[in-house]
PDB file of N, CA and C in Angstrom:
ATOM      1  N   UNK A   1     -17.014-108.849 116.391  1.00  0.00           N
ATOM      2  CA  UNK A   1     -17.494-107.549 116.850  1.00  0.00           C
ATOM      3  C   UNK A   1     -18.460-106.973 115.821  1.00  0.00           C
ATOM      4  N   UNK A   2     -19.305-106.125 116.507  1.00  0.00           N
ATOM      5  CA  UNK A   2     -20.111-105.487 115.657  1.00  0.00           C
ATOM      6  C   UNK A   2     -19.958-104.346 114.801  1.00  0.00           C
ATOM      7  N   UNK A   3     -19.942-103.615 113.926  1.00  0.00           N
ATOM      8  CA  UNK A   3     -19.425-102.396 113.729  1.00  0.00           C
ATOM      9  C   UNK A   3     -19.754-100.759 114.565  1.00  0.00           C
ATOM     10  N   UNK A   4     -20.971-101.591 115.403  1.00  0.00           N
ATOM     11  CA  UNK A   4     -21.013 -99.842 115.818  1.00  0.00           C
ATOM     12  C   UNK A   4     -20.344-100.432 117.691  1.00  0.00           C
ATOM     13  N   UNK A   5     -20.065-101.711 117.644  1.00  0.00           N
ATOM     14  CA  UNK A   5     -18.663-102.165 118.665  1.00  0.00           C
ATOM     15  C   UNK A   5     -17.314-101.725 118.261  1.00  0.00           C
ATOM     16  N   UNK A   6     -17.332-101.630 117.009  1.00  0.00           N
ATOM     17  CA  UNK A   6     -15.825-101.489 116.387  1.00  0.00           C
ATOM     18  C   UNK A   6     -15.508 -99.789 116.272  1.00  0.00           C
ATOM     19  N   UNK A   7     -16.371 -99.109 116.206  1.00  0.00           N
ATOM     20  CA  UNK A   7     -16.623 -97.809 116.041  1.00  0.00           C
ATOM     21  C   UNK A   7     -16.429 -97.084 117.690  1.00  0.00           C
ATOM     22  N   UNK A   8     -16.885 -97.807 118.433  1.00  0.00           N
ATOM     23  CA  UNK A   8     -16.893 -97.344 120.069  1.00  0.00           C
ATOM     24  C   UNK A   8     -16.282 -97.728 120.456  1.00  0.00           C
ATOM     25  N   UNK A   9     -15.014 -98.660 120.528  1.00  0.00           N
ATOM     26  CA  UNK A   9     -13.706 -98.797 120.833  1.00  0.00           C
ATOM     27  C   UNK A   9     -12.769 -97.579 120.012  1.00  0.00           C
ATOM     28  N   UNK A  10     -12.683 -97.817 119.149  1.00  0.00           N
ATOM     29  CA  UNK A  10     -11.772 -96.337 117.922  1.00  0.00           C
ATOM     30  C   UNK A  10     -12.197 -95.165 118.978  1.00  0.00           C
ATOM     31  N   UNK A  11     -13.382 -94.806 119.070  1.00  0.00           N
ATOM     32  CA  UNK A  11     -13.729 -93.360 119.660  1.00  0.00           C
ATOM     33  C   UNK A  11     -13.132 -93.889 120.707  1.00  0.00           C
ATOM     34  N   UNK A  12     -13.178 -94.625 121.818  1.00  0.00           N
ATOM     35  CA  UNK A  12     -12.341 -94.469 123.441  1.00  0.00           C
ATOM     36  C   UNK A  12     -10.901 -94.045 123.362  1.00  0.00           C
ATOM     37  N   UNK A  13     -10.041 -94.290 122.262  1.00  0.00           N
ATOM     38  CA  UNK A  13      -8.743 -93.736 122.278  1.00  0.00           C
ATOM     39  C   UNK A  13      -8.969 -92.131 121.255  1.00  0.00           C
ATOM     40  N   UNK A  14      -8.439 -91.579 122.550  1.00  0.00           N
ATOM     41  CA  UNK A  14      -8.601 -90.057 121.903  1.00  0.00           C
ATOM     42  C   UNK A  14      -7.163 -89.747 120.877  1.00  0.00           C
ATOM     43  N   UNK A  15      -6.446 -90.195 120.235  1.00  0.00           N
ATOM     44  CA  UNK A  15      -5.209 -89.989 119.465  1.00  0.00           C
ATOM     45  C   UNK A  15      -5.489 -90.737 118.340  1.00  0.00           C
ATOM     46  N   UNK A  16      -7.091 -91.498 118.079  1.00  0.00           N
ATOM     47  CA  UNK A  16      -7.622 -92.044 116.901  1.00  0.00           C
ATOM     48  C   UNK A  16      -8.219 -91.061 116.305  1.00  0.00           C
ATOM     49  N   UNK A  17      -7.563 -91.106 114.909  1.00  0.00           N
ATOM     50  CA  UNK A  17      -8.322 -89.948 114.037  1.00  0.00           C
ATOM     51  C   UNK A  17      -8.934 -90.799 112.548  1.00  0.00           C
ATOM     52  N   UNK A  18      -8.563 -92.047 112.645  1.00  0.00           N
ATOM     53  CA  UNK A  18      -8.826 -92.971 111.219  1.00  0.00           C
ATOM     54  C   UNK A  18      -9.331 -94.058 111.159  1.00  0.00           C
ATOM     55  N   UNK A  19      -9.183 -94.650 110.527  1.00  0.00           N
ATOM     56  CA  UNK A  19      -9.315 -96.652 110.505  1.00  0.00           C
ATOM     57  C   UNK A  19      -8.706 -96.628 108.994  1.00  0.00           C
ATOM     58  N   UNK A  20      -7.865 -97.822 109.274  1.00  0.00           N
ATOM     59  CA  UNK A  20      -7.407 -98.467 108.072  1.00  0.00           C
ATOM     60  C   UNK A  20      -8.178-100.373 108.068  1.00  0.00           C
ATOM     61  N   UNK A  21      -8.234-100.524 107.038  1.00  0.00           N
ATOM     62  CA  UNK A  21      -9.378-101.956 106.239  1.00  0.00           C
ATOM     63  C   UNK A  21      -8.214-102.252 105.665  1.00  0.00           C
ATOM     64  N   UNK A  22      -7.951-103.458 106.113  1.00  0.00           N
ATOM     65  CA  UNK A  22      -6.935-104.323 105.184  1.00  0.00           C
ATOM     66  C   UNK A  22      -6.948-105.912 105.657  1.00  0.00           C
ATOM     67  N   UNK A  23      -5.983-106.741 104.918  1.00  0.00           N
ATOM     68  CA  UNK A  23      -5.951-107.722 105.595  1.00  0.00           C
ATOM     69  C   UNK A  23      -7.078-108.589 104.712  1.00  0.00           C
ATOM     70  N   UNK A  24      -6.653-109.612 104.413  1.00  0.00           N
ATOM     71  CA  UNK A  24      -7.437-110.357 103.206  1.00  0.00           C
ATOM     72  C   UNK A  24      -7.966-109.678 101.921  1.00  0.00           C
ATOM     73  N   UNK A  25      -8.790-109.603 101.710  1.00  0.00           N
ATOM     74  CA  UNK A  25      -9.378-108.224 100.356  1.00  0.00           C
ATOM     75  C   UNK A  25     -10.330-107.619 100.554  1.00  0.00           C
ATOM     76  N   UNK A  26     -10.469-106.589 101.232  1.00  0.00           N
ATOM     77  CA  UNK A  26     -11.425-105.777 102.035  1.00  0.00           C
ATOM     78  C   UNK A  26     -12.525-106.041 100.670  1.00  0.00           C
ATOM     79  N   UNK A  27     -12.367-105.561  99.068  1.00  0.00           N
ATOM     80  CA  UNK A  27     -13.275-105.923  98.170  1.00  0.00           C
ATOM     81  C   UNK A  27     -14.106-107.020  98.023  1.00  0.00           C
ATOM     82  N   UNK A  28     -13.634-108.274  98.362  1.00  0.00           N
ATOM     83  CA  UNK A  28     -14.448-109.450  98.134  1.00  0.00           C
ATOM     84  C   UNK A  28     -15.460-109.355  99.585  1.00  0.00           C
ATOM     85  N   UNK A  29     -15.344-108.073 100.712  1.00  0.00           N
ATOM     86  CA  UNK A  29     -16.405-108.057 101.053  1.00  0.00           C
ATOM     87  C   UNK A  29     -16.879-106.690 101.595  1.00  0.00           C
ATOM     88  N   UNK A  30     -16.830-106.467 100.155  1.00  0.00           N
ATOM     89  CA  UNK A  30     -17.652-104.621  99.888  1.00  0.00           C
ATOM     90  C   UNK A  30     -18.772-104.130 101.193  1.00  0.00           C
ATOM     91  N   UNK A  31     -19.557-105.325 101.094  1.00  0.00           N
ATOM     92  CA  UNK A  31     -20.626-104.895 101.379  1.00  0.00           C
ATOM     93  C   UNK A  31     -20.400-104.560 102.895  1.00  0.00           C
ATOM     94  N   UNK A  32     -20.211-105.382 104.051  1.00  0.00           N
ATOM     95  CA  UNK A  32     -19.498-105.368 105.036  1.00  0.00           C
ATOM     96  C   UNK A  32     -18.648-103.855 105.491  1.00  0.00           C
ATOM     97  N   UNK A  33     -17.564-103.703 104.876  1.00  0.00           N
ATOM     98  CA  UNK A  33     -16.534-103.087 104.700  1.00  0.00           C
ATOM     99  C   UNK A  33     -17.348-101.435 104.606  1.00  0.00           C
ATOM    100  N   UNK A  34     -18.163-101.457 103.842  1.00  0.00           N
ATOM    101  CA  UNK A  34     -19.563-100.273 103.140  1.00  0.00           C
ATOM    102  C   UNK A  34     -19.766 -99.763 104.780  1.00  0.00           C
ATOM    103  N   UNK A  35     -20.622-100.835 105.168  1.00  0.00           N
ATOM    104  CA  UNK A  35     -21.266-100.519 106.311  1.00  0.00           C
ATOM    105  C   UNK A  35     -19.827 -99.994 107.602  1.00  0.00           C
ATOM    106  N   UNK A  36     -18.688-100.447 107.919  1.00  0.00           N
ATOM    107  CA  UNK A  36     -17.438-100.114 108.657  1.00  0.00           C
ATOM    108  C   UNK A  36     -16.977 -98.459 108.053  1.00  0.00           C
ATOM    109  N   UNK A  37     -16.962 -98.547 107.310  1.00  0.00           N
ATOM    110  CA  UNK A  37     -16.211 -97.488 106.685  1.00  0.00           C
ATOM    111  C   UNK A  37     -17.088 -95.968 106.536  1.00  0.00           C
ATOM    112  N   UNK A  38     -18.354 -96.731 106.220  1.00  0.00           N
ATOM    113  CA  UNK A  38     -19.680 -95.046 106.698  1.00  0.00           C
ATOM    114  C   UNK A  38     -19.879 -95.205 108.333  1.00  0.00           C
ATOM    115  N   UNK A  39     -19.686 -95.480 108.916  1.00  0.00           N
ATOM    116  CA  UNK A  39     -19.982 -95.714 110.273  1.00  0.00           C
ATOM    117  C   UNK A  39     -18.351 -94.465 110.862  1.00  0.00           C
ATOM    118  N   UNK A  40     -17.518 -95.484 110.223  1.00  0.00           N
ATOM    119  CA  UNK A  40     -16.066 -94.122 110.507  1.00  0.00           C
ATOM    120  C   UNK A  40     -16.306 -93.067 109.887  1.00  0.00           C
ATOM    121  N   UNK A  41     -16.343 -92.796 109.174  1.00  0.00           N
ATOM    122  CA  UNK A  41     -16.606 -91.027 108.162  1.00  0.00           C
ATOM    123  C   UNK A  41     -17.763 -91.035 109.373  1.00  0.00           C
ATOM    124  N   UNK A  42     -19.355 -90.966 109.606  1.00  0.00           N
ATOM    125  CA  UNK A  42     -20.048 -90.548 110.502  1.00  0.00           C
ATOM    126  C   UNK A  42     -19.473 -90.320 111.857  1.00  0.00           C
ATOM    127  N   UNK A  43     -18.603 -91.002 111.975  1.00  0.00           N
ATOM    128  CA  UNK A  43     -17.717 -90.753 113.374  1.00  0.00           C
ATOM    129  C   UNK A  43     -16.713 -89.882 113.335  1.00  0.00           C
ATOM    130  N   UNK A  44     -16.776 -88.974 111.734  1.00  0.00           N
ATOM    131  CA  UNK A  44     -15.723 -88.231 111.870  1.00  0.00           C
ATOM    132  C   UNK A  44     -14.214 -88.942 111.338  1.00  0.00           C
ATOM    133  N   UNK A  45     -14.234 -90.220 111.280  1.00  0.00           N
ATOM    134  CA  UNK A  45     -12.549 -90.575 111.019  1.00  0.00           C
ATOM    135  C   UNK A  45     -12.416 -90.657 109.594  1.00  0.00           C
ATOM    136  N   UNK A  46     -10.873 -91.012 109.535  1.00  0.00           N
ATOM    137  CA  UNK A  46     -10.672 -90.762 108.050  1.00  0.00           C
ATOM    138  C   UNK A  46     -10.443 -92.531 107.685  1.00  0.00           C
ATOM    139  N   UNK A  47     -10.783 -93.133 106.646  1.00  0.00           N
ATOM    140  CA  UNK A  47     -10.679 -94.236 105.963  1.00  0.00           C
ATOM    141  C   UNK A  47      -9.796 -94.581 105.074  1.00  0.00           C
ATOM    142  N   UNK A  48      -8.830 -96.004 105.286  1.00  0.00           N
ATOM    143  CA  UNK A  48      -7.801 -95.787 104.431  1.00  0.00           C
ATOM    144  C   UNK A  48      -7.994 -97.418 104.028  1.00  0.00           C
ATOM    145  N   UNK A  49      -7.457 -97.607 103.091  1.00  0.00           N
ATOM    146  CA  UNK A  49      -7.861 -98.974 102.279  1.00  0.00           C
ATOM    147  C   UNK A  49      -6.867 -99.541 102.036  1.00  0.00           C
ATOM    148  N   UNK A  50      -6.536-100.835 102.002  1.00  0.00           N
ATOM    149  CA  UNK A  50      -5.121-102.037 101.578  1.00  0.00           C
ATOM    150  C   UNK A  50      -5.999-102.943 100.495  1.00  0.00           C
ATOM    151  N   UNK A  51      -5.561-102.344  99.348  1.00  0.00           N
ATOM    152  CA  UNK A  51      -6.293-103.682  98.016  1.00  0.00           C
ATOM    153  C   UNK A  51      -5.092-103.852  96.989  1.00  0.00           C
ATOM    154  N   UNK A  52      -5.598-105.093  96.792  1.00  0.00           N
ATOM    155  CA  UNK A  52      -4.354-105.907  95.421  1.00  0.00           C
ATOM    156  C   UNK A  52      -4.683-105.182  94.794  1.00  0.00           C
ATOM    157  N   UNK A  53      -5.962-104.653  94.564  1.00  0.00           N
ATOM    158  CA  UNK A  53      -6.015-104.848  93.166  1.00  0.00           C
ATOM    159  C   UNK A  53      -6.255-103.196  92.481  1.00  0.00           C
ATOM    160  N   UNK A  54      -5.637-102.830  91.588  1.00  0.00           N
ATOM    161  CA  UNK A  54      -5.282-101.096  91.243  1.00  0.00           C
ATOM    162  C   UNK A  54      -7.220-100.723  91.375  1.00  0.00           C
ATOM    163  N   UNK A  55      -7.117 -99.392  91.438  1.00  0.00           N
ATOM    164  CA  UNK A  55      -8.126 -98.845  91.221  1.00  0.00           C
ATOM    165  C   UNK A  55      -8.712 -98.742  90.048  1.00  0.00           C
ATOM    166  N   UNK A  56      -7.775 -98.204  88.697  1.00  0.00           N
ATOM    167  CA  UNK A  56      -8.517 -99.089  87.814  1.00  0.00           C
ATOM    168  C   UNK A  56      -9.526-100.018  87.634  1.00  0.00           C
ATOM    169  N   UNK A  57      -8.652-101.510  87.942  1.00  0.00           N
ATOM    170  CA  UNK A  57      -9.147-102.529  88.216  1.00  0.00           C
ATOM    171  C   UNK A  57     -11.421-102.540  88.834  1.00  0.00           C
ATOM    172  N   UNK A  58     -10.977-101.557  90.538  1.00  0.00           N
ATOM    173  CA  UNK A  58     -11.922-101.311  90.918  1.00  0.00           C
ATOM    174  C   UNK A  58     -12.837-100.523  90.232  1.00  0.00           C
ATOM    175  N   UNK A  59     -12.361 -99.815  89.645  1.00  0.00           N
ATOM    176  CA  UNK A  59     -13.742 -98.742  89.050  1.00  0.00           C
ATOM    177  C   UNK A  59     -14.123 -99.444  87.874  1.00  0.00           C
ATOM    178  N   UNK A  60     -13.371-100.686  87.172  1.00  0.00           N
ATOM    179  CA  UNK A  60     -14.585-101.376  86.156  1.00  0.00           C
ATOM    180  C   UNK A  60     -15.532-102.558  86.863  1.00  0.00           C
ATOM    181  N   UNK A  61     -14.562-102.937  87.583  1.00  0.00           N
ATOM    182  CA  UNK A  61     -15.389-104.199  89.260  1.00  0.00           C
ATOM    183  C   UNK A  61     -16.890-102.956  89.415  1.00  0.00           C
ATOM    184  N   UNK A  62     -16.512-101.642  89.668  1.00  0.00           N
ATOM    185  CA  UNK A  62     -17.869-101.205  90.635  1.00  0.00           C
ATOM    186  C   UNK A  62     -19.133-101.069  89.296  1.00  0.00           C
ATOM    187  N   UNK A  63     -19.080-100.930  88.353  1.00  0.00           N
ATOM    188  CA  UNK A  63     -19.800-100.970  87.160  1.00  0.00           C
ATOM    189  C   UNK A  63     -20.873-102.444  87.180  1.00  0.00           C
ATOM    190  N   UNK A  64     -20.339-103.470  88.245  1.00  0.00           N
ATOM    191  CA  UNK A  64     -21.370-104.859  88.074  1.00  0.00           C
ATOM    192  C   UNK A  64     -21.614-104.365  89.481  1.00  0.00           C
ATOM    193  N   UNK A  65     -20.751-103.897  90.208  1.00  0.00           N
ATOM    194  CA  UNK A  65     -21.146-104.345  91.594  1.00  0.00           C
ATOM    195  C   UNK A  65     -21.155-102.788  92.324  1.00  0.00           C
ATOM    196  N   UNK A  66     -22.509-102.650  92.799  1.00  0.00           N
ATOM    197  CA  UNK A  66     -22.419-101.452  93.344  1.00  0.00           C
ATOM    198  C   UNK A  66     -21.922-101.079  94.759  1.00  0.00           C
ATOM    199  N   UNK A  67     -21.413-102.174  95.802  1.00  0.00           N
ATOM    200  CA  UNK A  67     -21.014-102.318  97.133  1.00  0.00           C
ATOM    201  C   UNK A  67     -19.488-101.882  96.402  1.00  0.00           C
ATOM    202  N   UNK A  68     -18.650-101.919  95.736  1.00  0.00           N
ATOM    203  CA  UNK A  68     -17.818-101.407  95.512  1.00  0.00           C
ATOM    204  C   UNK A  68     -17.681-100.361  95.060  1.00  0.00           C
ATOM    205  N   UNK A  69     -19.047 -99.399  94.037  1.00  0.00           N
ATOM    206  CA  UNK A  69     -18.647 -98.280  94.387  1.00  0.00           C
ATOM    207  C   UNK A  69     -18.982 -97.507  95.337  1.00  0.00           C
ATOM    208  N   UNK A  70     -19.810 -97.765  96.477  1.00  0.00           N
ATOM    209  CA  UNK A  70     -20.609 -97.186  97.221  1.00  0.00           C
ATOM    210  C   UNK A  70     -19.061 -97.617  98.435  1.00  0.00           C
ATOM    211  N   UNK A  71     -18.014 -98.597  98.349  1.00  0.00           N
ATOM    212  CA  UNK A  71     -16.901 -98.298  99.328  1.00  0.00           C
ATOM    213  C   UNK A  71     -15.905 -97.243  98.493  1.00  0.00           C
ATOM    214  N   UNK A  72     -15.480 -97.204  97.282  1.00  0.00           N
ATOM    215  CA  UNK A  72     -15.080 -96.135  96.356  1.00  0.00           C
ATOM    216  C   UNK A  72     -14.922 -94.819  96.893  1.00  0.00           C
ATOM    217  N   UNK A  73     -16.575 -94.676  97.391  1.00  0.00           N
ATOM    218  CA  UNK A  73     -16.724 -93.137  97.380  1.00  0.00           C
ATOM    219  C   UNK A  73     -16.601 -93.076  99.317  1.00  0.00           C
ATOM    220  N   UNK A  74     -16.622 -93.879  99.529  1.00  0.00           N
ATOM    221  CA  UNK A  74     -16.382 -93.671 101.402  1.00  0.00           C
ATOM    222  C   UNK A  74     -14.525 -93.348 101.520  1.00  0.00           C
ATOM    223  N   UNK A  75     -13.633 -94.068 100.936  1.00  0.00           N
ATOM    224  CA  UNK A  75     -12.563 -94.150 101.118  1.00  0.00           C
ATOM    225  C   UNK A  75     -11.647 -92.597 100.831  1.00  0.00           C
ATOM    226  N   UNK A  76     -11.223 -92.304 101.668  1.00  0.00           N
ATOM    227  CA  UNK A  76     -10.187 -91.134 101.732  1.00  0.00           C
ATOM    228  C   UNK A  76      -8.709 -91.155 101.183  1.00  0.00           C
ATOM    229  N   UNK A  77      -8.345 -92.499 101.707  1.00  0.00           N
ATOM    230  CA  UNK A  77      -7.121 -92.994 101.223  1.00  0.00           C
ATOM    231  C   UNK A  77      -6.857 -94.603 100.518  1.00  0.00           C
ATOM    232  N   UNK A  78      -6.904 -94.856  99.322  1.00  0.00           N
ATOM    233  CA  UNK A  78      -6.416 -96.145  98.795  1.00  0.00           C
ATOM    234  C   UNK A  78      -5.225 -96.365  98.685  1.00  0.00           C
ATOM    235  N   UNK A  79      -4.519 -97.348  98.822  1.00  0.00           N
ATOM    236  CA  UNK A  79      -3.024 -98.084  98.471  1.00  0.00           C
ATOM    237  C   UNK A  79      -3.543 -99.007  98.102  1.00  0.00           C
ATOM    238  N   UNK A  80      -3.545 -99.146  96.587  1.00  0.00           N
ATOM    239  CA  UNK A  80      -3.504-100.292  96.047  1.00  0.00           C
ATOM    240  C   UNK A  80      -2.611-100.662  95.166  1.00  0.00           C
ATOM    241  N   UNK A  81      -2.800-101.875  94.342  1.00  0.00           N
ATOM    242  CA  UNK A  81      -1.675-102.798  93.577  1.00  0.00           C
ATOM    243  C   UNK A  81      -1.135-103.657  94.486  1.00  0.00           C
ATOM    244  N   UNK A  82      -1.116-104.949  93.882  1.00  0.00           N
ATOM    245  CA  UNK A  82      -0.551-106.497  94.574  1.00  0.00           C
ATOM    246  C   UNK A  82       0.885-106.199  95.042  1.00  0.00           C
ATOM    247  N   UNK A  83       1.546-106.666  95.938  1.00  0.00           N
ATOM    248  CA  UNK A  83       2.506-106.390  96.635  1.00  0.00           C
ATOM    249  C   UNK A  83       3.450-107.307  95.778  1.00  0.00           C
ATOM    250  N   UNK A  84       4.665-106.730  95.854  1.00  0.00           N
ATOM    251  CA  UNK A  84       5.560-107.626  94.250  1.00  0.00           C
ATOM    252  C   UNK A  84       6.795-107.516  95.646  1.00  0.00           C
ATOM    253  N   UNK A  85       7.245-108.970  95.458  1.00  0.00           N
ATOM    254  CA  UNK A  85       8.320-109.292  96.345  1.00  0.00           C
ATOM    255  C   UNK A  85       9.419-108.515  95.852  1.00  0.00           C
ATOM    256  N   UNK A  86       9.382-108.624  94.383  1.00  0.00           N
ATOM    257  CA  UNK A  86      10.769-108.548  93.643  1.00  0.00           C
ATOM    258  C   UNK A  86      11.055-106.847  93.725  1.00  0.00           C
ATOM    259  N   UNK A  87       9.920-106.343  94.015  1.00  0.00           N
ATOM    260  CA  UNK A  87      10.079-104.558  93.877  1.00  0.00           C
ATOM    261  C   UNK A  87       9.803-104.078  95.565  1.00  0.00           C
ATOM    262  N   UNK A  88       9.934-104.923  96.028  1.00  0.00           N
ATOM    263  CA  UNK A  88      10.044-104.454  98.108  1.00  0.00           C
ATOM    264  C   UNK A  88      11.178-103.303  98.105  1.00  0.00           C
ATOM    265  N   UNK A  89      10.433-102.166  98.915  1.00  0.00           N
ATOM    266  CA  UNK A  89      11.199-101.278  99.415  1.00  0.00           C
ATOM    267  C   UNK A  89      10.761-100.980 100.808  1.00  0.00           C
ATOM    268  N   UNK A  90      11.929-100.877 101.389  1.00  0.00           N
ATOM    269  CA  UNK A  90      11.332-100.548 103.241  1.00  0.00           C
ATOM    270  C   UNK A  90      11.661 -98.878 103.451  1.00  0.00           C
ATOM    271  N   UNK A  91      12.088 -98.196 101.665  1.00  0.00           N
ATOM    272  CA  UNK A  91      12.014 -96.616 102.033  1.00  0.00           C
ATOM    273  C   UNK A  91      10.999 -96.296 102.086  1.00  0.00           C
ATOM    274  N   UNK A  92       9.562 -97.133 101.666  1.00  0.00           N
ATOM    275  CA  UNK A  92       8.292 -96.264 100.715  1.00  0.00           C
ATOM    276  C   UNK A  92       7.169 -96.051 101.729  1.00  0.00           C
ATOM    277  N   UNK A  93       6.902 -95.542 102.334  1.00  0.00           N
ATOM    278  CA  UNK A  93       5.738 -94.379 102.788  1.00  0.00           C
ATOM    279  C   UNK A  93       4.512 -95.254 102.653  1.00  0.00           C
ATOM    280  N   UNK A  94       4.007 -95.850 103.604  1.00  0.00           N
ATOM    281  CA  UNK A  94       2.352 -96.362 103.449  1.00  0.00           C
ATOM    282  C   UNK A  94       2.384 -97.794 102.831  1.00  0.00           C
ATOM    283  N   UNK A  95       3.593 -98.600 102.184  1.00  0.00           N
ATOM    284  CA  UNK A  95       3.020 -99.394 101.029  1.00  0.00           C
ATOM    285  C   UNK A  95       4.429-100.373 100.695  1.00  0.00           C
ATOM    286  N   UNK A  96       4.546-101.693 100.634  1.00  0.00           N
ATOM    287  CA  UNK A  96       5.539-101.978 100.729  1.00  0.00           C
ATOM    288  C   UNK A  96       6.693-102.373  99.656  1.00  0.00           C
ATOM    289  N   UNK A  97       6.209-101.996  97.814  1.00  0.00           N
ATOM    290  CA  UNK A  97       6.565-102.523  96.597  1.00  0.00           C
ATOM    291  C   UNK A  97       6.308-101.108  95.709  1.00  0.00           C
ATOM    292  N   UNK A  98       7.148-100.945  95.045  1.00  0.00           N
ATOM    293  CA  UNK A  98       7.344 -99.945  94.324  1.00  0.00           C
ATOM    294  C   UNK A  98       6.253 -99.689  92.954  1.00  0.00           C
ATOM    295  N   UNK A  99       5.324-100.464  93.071  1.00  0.00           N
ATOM    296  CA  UNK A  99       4.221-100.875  91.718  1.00  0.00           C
ATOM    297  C   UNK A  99       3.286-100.319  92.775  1.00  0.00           C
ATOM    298  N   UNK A 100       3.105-100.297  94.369  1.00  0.00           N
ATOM    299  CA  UNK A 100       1.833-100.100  94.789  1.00  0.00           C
ATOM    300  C   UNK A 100       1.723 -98.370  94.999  1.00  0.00           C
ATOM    301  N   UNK A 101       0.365 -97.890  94.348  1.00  0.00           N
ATOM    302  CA  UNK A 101       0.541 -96.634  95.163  1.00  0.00           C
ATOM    303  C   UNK A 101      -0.549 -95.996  95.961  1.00  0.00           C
ATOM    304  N   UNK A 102      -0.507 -95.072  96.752  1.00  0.00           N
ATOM    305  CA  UNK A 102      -1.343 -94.363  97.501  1.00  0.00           C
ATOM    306  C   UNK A 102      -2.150 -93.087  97.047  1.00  0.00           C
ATOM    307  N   UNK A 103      -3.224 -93.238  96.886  1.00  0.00           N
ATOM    308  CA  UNK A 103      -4.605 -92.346  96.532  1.00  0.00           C
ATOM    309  C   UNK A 103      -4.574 -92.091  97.042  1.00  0.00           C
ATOM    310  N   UNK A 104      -4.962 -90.383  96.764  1.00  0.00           N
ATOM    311  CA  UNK A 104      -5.880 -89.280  97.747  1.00  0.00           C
ATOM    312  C   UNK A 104      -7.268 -89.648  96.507  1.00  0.00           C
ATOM    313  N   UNK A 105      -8.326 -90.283  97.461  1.00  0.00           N
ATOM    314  CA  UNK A 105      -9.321 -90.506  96.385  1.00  0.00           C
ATOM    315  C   UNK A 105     -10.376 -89.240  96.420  1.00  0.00           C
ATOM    316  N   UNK A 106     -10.269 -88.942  96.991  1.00  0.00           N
ATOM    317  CA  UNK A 106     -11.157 -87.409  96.900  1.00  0.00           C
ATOM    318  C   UNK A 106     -10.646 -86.641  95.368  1.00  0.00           C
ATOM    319  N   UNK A 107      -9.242 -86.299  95.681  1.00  0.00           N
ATOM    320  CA  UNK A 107      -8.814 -86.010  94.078  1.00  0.00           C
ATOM    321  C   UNK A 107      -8.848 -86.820  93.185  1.00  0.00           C
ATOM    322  N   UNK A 108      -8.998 -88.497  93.303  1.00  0.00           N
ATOM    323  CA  UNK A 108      -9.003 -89.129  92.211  1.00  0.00           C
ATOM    324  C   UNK A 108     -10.579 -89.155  91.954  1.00  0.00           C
ATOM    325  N   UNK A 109     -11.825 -88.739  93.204  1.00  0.00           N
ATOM    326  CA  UNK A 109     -12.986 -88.953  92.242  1.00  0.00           C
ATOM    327  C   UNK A 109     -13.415 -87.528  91.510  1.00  0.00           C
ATOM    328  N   UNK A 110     -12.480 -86.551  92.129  1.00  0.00           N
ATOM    329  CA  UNK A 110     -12.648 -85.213  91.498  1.00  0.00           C
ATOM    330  C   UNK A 110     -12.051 -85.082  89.926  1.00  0.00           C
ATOM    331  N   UNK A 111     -10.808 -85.993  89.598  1.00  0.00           N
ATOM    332  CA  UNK A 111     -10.509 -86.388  88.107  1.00  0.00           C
ATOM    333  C   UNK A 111     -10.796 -87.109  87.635  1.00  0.00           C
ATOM    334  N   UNK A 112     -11.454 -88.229  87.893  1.00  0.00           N
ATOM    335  CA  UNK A 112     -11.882 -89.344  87.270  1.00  0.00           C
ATOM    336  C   UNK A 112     -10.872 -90.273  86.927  1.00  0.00           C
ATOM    337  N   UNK A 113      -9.794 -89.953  87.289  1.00  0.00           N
ATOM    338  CA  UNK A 113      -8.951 -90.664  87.201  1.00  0.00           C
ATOM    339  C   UNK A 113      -7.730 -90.899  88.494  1.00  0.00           C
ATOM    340  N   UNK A 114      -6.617 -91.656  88.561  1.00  0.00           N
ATOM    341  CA  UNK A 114      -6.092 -92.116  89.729  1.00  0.00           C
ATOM    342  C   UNK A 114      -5.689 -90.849  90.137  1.00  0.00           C
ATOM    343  N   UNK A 115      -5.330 -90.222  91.396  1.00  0.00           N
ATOM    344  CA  UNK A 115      -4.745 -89.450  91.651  1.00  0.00           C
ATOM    345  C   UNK A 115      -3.817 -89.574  92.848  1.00  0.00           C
ATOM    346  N   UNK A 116      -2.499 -89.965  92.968  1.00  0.00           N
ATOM    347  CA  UNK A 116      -1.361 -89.984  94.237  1.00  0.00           C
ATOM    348  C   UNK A 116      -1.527 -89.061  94.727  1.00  0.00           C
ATOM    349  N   UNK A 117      -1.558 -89.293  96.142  1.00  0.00           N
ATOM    350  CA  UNK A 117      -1.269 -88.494  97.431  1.00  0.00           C
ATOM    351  C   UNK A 117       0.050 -87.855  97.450  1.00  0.00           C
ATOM    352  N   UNK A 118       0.106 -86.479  98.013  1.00  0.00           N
ATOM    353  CA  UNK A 118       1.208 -85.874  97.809  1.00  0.00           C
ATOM    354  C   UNK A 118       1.774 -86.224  98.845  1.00  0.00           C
ATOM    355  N   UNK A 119       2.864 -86.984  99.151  1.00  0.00           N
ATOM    356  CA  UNK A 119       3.673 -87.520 100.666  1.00  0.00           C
ATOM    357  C   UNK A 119       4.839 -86.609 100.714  1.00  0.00           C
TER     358      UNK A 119
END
């Protein structure tokens, strides 16, 4: 599908207010993902992200590579950190290992640093 196919399916269900990107490493294809994710914010939805890898991690990645920070600043909501078998919880809200957590990245690009979503 195309993205402004993927965008006009989301709008036909009226109880869609988001898109979530996950599923392999939305990062290893920034660029892609860039173009999906401004297409939702222009459509009004909110963007939520599934990455291994901490934000940290990402904000020294977006320093070589600018398709990562240019998805950085699209994203509303991150959950990141690698999913750890050994720390699985089926109480936790959004995320399935007690190491992963959930950004409100609006406040984390307003501190410059990580900032959790208040759940």
């Amino acid at each position: 599908m195309t993205v402004p196919d993927i965008i006009t399916e989301l709008s036909r269900n009226p109880l869609t207010d988001g898109m979530t990107i996950s599923g392999g490493e939305p990062f290893y294809q920034a660029a892609g993902c860039v173009q999906l994710a401004a297409a939702a914010r222009h459509s009004g939805l909110s963007v939520w992200v599934y990455t291994g890898y901490t934000y940290e991690e990402l904000a020294a990645l977006s320093i070589e590579k600018p398709d990562v920070a240019e998805m950085l600043g699209l994203i509303d909501v991150l959950v990141d950190g690698r999913f750890v078998l050994a720390e699985r919880s089926l109480s936790l809200k959004w995320r399935g290992s007690l190491n992963q957590r959930v950004l409100d990245m609006h406040a984390t690009r307003a501190a410059g640093r990580a900032v959790e979503l208040e759940v």
